[in-house]
N, C-alpha and C. Protein backbone atom coordinates (compact mmCIF):
# COMPACT_ATOMS: atom_id res chain seq x y z
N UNK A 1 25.99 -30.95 14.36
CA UNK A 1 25.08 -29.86 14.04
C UNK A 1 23.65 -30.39 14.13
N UNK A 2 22.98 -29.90 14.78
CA UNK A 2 21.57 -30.44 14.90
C UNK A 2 20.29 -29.53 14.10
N UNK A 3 19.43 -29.96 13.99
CA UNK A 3 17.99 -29.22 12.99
C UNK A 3 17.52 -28.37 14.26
N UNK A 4 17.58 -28.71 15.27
CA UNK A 4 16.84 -28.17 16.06
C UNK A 4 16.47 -26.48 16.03
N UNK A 5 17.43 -26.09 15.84
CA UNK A 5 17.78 -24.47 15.86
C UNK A 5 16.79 -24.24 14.27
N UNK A 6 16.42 -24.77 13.32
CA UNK A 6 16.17 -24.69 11.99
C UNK A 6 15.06 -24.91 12.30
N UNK A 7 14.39 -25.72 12.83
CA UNK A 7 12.95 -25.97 12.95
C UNK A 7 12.17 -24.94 14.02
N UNK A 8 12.75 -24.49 14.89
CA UNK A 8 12.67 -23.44 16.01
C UNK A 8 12.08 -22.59 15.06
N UNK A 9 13.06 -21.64 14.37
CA UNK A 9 13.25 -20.80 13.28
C UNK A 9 11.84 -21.10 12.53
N UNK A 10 11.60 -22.02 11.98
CA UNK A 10 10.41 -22.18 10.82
C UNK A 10 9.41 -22.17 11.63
N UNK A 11 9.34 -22.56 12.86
CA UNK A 11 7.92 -22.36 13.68
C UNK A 11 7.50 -21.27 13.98
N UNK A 12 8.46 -20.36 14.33
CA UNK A 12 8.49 -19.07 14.51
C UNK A 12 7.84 -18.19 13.92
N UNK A 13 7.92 -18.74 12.50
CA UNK A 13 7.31 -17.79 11.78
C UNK A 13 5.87 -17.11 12.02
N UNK A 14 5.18 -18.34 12.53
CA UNK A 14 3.71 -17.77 12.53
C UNK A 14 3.70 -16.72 14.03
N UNK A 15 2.61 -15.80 13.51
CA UNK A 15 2.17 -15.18 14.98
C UNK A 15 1.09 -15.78 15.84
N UNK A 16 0.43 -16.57 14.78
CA UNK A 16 -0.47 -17.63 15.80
C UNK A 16 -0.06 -18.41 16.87
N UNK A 17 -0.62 -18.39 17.74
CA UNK A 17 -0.53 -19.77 18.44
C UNK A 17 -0.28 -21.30 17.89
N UNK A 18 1.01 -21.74 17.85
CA UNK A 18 0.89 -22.77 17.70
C UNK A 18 0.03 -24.04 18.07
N UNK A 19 -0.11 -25.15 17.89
CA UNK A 19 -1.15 -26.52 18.05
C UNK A 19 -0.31 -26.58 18.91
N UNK A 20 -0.52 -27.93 20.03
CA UNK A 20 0.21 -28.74 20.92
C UNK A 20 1.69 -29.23 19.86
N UNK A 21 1.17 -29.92 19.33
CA UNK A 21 1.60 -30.75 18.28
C UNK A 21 2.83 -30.24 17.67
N UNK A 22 3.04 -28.59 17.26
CA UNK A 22 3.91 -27.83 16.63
C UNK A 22 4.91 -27.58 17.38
N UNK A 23 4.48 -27.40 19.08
CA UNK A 23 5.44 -27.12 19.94
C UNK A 23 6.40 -27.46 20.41
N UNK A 24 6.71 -29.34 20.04
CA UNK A 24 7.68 -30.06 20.53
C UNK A 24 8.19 -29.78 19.08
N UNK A 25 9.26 -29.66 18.71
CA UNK A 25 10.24 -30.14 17.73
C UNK A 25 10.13 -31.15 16.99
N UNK A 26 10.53 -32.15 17.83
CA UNK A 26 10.66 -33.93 17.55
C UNK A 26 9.58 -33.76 17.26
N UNK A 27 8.18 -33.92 17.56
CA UNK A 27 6.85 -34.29 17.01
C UNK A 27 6.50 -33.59 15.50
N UNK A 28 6.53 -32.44 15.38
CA UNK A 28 6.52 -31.37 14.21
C UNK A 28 7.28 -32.38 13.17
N UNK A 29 6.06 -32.68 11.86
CA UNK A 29 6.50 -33.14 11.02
C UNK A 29 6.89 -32.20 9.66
N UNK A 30 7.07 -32.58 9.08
CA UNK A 30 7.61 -31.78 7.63
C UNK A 30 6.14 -31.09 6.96
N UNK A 31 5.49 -32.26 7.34
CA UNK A 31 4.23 -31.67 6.51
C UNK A 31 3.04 -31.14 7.74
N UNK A 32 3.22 -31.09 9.23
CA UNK A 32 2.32 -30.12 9.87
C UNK A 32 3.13 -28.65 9.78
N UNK A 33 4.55 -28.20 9.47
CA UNK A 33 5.11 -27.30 9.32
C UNK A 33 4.86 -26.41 7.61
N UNK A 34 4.78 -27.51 6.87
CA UNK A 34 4.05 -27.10 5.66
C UNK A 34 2.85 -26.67 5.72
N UNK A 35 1.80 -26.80 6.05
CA UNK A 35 0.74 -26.25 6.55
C UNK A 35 0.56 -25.50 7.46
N UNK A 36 1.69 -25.06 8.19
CA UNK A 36 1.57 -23.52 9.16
C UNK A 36 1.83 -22.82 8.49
N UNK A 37 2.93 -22.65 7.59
CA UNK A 37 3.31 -22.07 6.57
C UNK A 37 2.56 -21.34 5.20
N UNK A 38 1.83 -22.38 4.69
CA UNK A 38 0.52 -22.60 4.02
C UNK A 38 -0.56 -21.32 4.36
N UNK A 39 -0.39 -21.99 5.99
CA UNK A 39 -1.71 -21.10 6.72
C UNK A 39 -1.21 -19.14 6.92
N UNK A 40 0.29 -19.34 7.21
CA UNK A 40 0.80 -18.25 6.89
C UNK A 40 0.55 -17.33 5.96
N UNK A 41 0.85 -17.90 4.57
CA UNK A 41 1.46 -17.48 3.46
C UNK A 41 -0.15 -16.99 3.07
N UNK A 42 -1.42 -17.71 3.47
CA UNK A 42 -3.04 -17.61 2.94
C UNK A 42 -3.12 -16.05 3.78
N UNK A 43 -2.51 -15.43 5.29
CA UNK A 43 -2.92 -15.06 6.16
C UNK A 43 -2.46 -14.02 5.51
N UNK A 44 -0.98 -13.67 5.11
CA UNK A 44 -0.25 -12.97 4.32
C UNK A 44 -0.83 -12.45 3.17
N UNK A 45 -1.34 -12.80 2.56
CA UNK A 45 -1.86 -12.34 1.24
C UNK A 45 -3.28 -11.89 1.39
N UNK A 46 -4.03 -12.79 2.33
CA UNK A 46 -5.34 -11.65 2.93
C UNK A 46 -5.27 -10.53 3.24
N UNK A 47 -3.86 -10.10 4.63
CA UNK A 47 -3.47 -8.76 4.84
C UNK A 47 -2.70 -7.83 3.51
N UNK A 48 -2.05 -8.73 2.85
CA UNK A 48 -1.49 -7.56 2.07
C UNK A 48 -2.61 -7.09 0.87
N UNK A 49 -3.61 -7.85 0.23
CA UNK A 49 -5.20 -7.33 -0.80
C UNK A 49 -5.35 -6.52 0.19
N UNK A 50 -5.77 -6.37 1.23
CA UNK A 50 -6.62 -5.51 2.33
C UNK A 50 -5.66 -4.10 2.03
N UNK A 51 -4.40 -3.98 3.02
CA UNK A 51 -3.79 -3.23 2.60
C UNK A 51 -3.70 -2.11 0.98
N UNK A 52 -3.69 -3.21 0.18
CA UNK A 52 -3.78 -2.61 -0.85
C UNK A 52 -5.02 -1.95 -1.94
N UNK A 53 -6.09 -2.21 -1.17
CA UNK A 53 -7.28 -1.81 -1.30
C UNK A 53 -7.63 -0.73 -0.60
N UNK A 54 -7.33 -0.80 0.67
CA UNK A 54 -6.82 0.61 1.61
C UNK A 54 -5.83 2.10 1.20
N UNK A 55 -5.12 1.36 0.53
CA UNK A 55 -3.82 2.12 0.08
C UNK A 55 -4.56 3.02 -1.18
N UNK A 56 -5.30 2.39 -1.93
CA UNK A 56 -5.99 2.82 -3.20
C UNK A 56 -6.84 3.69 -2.79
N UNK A 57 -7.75 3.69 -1.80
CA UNK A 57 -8.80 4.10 -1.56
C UNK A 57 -8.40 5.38 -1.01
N UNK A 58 -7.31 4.99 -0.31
CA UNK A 58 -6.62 6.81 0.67
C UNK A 58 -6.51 7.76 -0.71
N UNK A 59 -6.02 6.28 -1.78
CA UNK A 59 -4.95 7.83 -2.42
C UNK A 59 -6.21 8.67 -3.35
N UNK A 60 -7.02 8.03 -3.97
CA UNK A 60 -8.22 8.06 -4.47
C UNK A 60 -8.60 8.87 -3.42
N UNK A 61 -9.12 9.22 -1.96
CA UNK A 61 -9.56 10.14 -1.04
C UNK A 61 -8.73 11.43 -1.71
N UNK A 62 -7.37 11.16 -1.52
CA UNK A 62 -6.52 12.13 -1.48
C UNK A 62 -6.33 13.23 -2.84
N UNK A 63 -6.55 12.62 -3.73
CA UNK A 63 -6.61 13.06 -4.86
C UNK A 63 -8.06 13.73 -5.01
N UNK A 64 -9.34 13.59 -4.79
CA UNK A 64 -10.58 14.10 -4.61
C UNK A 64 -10.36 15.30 -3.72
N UNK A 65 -9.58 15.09 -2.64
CA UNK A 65 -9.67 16.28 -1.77
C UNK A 65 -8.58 17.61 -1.83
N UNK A 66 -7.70 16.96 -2.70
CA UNK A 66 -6.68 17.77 -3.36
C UNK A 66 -7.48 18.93 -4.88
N UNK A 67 -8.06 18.10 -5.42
CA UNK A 67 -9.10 18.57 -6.45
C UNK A 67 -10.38 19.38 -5.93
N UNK A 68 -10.82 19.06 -5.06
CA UNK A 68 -11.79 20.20 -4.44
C UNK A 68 -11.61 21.41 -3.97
N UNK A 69 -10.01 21.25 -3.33
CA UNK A 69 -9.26 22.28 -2.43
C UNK A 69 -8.86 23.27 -3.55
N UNK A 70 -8.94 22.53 -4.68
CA UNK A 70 -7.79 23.72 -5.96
C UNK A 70 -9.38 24.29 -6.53
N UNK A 71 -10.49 23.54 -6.79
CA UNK A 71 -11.77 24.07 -7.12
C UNK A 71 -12.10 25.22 -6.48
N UNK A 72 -11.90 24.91 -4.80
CA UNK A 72 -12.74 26.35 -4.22
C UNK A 72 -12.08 27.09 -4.39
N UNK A 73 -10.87 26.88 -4.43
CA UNK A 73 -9.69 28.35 -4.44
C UNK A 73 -9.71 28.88 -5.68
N UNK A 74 -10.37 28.26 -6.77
CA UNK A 74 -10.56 28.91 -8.06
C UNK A 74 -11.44 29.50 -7.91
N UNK A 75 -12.63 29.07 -7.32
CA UNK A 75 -13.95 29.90 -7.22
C UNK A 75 -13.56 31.00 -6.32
N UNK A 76 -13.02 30.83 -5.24
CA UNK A 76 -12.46 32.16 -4.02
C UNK A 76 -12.13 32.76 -4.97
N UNK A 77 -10.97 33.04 -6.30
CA UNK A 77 -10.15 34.26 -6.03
C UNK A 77 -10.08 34.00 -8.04
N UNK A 78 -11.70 34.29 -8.52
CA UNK A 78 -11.69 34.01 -9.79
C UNK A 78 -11.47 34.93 -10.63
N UNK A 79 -11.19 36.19 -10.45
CA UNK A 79 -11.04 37.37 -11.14
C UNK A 79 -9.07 36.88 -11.40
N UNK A 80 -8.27 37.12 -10.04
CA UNK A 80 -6.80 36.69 -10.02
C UNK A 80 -6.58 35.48 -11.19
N UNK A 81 -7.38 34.76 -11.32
CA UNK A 81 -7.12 33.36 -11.88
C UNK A 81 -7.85 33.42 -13.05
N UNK A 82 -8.26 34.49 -13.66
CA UNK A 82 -8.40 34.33 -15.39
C UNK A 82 -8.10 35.80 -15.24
N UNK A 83 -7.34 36.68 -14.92
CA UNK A 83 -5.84 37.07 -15.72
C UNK A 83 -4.36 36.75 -15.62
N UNK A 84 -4.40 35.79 -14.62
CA UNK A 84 -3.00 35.04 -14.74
C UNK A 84 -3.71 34.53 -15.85
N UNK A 85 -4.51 33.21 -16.25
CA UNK A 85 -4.65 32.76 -16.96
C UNK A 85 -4.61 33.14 -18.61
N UNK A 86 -4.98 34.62 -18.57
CA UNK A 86 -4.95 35.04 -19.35
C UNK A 86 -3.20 35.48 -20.00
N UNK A 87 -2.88 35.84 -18.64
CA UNK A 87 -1.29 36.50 -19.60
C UNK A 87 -0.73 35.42 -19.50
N UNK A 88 -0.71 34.09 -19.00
CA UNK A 88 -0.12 33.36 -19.57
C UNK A 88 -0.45 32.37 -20.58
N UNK A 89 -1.66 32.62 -21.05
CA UNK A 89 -1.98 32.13 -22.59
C UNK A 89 -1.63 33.29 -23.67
N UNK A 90 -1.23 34.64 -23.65
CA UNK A 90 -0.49 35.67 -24.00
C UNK A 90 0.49 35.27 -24.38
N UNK A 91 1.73 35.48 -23.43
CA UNK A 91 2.74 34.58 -23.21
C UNK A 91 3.36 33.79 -24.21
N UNK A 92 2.13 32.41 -23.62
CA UNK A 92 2.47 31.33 -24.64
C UNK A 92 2.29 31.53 -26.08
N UNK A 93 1.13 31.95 -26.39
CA UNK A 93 1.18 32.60 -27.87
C UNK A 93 2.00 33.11 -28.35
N UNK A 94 2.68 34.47 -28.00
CA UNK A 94 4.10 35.06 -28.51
C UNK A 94 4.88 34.38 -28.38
N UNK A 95 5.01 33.41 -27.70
CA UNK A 95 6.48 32.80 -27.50
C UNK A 95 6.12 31.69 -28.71
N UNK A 96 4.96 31.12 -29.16
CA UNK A 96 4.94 30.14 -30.35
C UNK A 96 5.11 31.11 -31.57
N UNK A 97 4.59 32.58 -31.18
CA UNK A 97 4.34 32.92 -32.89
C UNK A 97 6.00 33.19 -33.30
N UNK A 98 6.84 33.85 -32.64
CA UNK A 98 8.51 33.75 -32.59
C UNK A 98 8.65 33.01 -33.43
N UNK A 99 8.55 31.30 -33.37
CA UNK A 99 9.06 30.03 -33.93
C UNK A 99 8.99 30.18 -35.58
């Protein structure tokens, strides 16, 4: 059973361009493979903060523009929307005074 297939595998990982150095097998030491890895794992966690700063920011968009959209439509159609409002604070009242 040989490493070869195992070290293939761990080089792989990166999407960078490997060094000269990384490309032979036999030469690739334990510790220039630790440091692609390294360089990986730094590259990895840059993209995924980014991502997740992105991700925040959409939903934060999304939520502002969800809230504006329900604003104008209150202002559009404000007569409809304080007497629903109204019979269902009605409503709720009779249905507490019951208790």
């Amino acid at each position: 059973m040989s490493d070869e297939p195992r070290e293939r595998d761990i080089l792989s990982l990166s999407d960078d361009p490997l060094p000269k150095v990384l490309k032979t097998p036999r030469l690739a030491t334990q510790r220039e493979q630790l440091d692609v890895l390294r360089a990986d794992v730094a590259r990895l966690r840059e993209r995924l903060i980014a991502i997740a700063d992105g991700t925040s920011r959409l939903a934060a968009l999304e939520a502002t523009v969800v809230l504006e959209t329900v604003e104008s439509g209150i202002r559009r159609h404000l007569t409809p929307v304080l007497i629903t409002a109204g019979v269902a604070g009605y409503i709720w009242s009779a249905f507490l005074r019951r208790r």
